[in-house]
PDB file of N, CA and C in Angstrom:
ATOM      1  N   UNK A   1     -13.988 -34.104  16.789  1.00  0.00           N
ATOM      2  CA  UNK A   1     -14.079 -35.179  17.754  1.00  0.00           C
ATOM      3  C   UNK A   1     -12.718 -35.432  18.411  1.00  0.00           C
ATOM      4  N   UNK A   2     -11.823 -35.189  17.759  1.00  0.00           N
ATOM      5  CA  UNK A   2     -10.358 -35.607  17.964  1.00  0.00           C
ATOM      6  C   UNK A   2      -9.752 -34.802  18.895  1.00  0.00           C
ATOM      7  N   UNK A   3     -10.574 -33.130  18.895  1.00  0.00           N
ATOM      8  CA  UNK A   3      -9.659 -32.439  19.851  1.00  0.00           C
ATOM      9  C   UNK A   3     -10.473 -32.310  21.187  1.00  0.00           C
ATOM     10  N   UNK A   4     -11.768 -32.940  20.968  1.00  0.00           N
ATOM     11  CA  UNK A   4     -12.392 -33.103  22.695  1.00  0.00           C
ATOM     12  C   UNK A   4     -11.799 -34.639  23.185  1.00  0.00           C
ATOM     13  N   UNK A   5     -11.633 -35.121  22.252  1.00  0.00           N
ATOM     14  CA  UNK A   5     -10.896 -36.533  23.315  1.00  0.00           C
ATOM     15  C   UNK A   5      -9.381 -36.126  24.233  1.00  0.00           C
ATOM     16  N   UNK A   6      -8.724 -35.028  22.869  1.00  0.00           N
ATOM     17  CA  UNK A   6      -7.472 -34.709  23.530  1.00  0.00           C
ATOM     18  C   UNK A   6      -7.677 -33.701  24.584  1.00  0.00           C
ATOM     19  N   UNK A   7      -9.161 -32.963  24.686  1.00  0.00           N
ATOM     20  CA  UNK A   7      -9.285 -31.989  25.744  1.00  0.00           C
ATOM     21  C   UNK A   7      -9.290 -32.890  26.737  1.00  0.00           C
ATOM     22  N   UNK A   8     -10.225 -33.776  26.889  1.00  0.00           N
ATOM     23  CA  UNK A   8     -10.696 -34.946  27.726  1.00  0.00           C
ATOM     24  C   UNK A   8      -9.449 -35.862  28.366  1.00  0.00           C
ATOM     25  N   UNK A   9      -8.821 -36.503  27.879  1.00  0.00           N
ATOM     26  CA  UNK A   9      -7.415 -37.078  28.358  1.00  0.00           C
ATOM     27  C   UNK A   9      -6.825 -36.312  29.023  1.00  0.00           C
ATOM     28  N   UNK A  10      -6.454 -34.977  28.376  1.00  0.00           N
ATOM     29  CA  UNK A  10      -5.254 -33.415  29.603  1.00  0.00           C
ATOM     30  C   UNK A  10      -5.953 -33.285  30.530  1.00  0.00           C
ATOM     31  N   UNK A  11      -7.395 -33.448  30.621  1.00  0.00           N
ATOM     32  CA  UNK A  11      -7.666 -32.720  31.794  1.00  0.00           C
ATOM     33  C   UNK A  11      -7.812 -34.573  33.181  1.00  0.00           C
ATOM     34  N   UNK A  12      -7.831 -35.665  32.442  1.00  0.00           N
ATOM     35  CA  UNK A  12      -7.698 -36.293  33.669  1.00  0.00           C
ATOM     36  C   UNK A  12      -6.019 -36.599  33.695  1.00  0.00           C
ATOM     37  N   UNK A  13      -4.914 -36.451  32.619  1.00  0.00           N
ATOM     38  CA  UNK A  13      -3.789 -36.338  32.868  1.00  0.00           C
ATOM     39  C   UNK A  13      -3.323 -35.504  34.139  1.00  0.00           C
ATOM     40  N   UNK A  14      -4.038 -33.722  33.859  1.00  0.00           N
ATOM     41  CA  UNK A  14      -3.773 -33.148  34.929  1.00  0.00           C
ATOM     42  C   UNK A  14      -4.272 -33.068  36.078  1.00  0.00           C
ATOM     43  N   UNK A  15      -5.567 -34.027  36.196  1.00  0.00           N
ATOM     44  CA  UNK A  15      -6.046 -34.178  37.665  1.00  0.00           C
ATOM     45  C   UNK A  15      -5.326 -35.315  38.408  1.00  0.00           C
ATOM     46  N   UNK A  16      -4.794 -36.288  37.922  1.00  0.00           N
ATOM     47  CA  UNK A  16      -4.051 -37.311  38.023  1.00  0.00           C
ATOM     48  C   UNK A  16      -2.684 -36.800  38.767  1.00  0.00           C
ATOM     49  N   UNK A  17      -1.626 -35.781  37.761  1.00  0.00           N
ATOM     50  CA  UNK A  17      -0.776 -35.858  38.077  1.00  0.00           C
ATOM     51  C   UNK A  17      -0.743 -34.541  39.269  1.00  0.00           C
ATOM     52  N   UNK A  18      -1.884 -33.764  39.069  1.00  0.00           N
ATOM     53  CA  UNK A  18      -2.130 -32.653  40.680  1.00  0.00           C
ATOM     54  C   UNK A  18      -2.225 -33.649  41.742  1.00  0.00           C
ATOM     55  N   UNK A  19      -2.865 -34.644  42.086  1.00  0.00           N
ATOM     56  CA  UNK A  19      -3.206 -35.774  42.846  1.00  0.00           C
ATOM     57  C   UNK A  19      -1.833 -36.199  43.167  1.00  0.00           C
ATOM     58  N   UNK A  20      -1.160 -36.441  42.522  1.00  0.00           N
ATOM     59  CA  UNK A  20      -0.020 -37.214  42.664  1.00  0.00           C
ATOM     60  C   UNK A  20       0.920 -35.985  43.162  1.00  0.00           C
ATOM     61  N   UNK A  21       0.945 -34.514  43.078  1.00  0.00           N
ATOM     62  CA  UNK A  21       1.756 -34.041  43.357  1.00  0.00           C
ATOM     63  C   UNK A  21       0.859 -33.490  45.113  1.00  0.00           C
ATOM     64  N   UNK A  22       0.009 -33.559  45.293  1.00  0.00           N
ATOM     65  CA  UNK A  22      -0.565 -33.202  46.708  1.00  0.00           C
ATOM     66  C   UNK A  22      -0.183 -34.264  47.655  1.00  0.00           C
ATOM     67  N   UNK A  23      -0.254 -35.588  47.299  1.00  0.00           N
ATOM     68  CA  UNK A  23       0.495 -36.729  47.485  1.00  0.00           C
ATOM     69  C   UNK A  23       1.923 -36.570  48.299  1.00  0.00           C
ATOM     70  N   UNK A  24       2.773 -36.218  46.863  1.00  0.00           N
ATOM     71  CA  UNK A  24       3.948 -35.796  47.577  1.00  0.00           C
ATOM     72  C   UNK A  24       4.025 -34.897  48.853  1.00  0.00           C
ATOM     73  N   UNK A  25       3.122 -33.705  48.648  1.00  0.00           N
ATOM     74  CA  UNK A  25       3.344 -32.456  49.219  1.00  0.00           C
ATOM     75  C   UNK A  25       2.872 -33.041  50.465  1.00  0.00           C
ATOM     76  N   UNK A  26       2.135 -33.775  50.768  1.00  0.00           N
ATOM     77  CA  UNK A  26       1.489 -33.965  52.205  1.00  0.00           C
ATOM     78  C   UNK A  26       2.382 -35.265  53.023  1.00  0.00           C
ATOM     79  N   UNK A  27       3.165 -35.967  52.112  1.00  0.00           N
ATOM     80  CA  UNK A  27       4.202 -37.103  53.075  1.00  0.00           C
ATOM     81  C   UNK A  27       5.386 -36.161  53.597  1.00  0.00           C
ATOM     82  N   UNK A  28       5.577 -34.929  51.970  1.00  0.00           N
ATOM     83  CA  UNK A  28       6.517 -34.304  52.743  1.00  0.00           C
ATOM     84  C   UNK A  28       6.544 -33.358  54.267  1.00  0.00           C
ATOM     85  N   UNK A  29       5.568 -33.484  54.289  1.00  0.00           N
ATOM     86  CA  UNK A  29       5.218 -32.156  55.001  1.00  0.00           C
ATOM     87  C   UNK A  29       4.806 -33.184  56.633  1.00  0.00           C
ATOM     88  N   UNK A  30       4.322 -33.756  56.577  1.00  0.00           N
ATOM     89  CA  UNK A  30       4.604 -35.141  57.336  1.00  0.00           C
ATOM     90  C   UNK A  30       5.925 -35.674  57.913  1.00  0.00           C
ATOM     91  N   UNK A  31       6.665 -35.769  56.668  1.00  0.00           N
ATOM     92  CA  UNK A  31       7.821 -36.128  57.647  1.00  0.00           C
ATOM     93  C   UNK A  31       8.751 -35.387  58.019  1.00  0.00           C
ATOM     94  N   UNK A  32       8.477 -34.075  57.382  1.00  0.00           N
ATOM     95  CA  UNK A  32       9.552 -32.475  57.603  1.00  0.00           C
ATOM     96  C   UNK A  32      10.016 -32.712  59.679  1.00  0.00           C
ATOM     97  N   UNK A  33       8.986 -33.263  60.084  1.00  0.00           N
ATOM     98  CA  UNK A  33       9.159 -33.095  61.624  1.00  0.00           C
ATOM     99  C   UNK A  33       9.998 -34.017  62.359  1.00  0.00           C
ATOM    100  N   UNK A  34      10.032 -34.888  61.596  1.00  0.00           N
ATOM    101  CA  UNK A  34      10.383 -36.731  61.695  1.00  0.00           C
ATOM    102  C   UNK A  34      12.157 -36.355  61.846  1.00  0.00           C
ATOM    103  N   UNK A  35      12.624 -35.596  60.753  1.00  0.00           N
ATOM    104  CA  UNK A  35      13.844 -35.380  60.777  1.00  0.00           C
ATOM    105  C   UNK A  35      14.352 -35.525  61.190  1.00  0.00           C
ATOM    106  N   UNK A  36      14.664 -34.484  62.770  1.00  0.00           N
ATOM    107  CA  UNK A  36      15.378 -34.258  63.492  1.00  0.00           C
ATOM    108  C   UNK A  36      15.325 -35.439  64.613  1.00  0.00           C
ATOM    109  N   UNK A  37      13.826 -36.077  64.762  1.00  0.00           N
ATOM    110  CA  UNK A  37      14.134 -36.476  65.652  1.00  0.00           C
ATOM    111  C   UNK A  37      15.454 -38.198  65.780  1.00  0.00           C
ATOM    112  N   UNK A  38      15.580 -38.815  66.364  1.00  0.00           N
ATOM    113  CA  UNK A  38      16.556 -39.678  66.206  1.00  0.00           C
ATOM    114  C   UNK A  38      15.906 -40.929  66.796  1.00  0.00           C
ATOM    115  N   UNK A  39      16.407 -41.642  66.447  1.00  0.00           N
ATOM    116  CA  UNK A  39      16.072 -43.516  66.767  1.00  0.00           C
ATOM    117  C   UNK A  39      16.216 -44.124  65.561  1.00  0.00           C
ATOM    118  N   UNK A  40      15.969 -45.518  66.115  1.00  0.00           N
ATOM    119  CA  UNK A  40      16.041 -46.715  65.396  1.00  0.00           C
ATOM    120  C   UNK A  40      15.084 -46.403  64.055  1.00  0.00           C
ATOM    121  N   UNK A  41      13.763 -46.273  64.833  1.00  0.00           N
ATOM    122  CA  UNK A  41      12.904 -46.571  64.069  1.00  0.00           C
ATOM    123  C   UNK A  41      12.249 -45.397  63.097  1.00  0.00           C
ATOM    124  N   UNK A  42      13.424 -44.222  62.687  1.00  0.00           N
ATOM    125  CA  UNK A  42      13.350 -43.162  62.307  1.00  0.00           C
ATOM    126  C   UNK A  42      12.876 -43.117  60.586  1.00  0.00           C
ATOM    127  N   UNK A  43      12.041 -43.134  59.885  1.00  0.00           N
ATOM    128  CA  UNK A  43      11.398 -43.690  58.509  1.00  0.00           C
ATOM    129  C   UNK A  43      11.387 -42.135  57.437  1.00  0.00           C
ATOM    130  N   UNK A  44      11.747 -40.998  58.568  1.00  0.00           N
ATOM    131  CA  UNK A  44      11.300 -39.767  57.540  1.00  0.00           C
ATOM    132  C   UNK A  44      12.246 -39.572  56.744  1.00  0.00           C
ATOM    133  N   UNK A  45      13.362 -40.352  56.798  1.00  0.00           N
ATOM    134  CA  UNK A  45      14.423 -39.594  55.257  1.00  0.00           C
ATOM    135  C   UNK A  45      13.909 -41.062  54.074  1.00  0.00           C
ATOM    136  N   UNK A  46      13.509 -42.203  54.277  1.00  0.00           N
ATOM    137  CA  UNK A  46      12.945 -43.163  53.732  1.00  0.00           C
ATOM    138  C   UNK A  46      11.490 -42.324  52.576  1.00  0.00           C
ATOM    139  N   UNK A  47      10.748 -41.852  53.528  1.00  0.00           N
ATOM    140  CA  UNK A  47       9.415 -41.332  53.432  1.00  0.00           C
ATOM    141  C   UNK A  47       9.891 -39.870  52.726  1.00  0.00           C
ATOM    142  N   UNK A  48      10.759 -38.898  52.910  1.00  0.00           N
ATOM    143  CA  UNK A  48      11.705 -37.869  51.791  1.00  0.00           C
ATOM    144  C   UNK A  48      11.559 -38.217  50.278  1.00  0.00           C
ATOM    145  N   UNK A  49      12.305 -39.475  50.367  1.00  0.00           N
ATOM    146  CA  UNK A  49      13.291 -40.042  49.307  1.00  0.00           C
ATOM    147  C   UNK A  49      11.573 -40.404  48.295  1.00  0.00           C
ATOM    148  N   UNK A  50      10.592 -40.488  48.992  1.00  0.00           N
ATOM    149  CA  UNK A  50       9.460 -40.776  48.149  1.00  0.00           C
ATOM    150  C   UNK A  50       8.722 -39.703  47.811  1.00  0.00           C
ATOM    151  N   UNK A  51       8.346 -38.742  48.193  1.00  0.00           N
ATOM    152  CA  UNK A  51       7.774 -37.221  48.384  1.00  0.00           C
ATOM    153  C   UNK A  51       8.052 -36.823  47.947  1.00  0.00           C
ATOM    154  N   UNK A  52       9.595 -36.145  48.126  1.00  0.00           N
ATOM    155  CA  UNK A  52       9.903 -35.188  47.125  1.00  0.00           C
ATOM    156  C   UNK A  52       9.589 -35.119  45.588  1.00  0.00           C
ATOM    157  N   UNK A  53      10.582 -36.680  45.297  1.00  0.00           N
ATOM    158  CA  UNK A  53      10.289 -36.641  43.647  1.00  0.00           C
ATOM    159  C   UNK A  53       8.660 -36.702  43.103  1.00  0.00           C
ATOM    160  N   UNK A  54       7.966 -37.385  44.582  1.00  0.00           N
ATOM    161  CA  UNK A  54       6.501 -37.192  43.474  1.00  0.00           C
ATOM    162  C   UNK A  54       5.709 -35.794  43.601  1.00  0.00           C
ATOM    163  N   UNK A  55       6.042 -34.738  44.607  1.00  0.00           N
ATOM    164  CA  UNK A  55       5.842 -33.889  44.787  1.00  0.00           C
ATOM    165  C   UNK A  55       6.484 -32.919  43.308  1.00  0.00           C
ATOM    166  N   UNK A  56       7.633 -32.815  42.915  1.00  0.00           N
ATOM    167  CA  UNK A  56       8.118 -31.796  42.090  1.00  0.00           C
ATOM    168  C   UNK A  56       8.062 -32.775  40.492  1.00  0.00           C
ATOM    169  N   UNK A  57       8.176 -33.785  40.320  1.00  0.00           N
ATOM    170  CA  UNK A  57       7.450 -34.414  39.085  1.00  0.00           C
ATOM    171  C   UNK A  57       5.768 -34.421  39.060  1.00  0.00           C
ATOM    172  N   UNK A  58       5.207 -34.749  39.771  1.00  0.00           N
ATOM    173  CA  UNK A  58       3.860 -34.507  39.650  1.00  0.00           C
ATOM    174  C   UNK A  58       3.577 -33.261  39.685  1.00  0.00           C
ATOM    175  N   UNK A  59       4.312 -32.347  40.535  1.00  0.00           N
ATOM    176  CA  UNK A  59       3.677 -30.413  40.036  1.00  0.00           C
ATOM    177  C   UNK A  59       4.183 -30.027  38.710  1.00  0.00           C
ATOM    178  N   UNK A  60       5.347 -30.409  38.109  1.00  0.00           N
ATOM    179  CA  UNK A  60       5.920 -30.099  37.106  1.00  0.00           C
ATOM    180  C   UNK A  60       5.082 -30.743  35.543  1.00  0.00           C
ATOM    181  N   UNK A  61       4.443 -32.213  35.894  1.00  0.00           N
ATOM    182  CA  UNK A  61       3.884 -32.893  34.522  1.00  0.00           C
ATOM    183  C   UNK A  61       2.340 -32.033  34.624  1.00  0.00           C
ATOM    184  N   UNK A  62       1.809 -31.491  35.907  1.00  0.00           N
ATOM    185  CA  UNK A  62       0.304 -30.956  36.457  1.00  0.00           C
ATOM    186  C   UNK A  62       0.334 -29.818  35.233  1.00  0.00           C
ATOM    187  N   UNK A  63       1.442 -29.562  35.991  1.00  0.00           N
ATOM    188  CA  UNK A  63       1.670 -28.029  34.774  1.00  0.00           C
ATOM    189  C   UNK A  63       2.044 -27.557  33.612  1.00  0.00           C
ATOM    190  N   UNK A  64       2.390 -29.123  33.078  1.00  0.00           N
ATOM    191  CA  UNK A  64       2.382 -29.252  31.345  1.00  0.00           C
ATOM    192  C   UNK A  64       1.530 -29.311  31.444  1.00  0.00           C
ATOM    193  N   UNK A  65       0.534 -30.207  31.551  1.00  0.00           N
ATOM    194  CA  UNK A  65      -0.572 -30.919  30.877  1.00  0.00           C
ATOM    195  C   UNK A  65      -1.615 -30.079  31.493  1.00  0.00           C
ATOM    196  N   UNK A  66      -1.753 -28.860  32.117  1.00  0.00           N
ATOM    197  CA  UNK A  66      -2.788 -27.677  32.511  1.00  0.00           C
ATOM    198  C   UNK A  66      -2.217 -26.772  30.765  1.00  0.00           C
ATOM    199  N   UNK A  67      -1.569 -26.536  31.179  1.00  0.00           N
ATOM    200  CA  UNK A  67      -0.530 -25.967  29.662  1.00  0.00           C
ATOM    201  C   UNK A  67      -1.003 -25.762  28.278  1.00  0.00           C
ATOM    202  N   UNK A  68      -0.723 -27.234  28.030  1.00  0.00           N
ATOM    203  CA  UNK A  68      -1.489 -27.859  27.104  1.00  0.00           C
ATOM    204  C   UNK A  68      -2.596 -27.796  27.136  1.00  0.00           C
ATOM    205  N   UNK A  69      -3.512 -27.795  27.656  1.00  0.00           N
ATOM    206  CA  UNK A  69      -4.728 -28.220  27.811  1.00  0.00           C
ATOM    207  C   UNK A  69      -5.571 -26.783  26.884  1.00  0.00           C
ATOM    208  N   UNK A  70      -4.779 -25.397  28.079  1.00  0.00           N
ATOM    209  CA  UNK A  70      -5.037 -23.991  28.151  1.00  0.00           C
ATOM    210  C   UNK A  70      -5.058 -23.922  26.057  1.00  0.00           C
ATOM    211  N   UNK A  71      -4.073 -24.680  25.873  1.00  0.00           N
ATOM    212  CA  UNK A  71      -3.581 -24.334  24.624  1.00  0.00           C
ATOM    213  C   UNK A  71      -4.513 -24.853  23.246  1.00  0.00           C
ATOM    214  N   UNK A  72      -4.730 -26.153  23.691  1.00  0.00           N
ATOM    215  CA  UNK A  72      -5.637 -27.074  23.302  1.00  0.00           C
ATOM    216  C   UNK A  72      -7.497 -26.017  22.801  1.00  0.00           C
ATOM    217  N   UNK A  73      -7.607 -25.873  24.176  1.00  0.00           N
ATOM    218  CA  UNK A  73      -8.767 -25.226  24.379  1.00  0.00           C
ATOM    219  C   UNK A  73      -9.057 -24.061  23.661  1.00  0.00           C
ATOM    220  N   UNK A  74      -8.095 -23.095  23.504  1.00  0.00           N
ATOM    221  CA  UNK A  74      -8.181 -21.635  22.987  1.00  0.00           C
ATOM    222  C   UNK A  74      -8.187 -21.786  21.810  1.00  0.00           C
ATOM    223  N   UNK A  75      -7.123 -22.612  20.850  1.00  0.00           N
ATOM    224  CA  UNK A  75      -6.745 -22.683  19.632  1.00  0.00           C
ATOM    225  C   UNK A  75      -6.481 -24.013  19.058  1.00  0.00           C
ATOM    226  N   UNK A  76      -7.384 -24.997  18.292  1.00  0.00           N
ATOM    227  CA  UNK A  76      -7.123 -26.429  18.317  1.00  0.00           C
ATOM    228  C   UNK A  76      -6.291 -26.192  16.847  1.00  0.00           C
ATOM    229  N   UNK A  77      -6.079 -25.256  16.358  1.00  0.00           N
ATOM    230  CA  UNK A  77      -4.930 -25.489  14.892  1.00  0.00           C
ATOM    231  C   UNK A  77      -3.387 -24.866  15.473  1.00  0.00           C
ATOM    232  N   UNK A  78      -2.718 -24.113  16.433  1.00  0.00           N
ATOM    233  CA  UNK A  78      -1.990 -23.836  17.034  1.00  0.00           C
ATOM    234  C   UNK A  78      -1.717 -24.996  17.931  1.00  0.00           C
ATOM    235  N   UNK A  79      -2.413 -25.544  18.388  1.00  0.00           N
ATOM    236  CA  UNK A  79      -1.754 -27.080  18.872  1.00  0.00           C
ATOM    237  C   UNK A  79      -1.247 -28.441  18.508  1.00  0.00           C
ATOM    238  N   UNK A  80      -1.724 -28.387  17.213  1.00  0.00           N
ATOM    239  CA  UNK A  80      -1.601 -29.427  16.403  1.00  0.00           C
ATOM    240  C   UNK A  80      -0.254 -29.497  15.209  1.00  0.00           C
ATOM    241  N   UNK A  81       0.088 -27.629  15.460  1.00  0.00           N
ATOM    242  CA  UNK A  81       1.196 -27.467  13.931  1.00  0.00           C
ATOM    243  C   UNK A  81       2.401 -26.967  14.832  1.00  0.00           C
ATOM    244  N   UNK A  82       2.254 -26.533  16.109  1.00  0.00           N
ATOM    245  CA  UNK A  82       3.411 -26.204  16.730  1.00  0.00           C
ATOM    246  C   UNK A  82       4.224 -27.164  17.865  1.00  0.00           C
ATOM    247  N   UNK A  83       5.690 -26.712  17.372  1.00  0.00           N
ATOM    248  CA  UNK A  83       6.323 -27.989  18.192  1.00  0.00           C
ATOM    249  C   UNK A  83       6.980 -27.031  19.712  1.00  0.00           C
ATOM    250  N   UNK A  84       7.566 -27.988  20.752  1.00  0.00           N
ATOM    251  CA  UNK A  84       7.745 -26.864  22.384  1.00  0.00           C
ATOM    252  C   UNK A  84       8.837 -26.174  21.837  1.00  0.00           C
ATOM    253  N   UNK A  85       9.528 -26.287  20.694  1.00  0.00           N
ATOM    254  CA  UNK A  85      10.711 -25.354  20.207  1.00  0.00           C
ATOM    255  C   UNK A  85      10.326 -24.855  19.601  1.00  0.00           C
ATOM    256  N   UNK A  86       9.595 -24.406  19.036  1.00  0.00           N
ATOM    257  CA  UNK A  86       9.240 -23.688  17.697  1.00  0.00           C
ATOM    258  C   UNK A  86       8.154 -22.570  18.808  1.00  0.00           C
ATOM    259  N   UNK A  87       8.294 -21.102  18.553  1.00  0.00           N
ATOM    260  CA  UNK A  87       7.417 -20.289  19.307  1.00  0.00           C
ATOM    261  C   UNK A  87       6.162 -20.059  18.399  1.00  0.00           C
ATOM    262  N   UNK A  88       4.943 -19.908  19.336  1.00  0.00           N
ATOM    263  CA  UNK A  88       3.647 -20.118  18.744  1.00  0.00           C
ATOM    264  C   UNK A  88       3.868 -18.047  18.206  1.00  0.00           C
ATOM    265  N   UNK A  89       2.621 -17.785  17.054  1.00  0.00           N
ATOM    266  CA  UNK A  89       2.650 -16.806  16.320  1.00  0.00           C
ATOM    267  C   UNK A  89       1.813 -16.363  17.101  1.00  0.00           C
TER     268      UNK A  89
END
């Protein structure tokens, strides 16, 4: 029971944090154009400063917790006795 709840949690962990990294990817990509241009009312290095980090933290936690999940799924006694330093057998 214990290792379908933990299947169950990774996989909305990693739909969550894919969400959150498409997020990023699409303000960035949005304001990539904004850049150059100039004025007052210029918001795309504002709108950067938010994107990026949720773009490369949200692809980066997507892809632990896909990871895990992969790991979870194949072998539920290899997930439970091994630590991220210790290499699996």
């Amino acid at each position: 029971m214990g290792r379908w709840i933990a299947l169950f949690l990774l996989c909305l962990l990693s739909l969550g944090f894919g969400a959150a990294s498409l997020c990023g990817a699409a303000f960035t990509l949005m304001a990539l154009p904004d850049v150059t241009r100039g004025g007052a009312e210029n918001y795309a290095g504002a709108a950067l400063v938010i994107a990026v980090p949720s773009l490369l933290i949200g692809g980066g936690l997507c892809w632990l917790a896909v990871r895990l999940l992969l790991k979870v799924w194949r072998n539920p006694a290899s997930a439970a006795t091994t630590t991220p330093d210790e290499p699996s057998p």
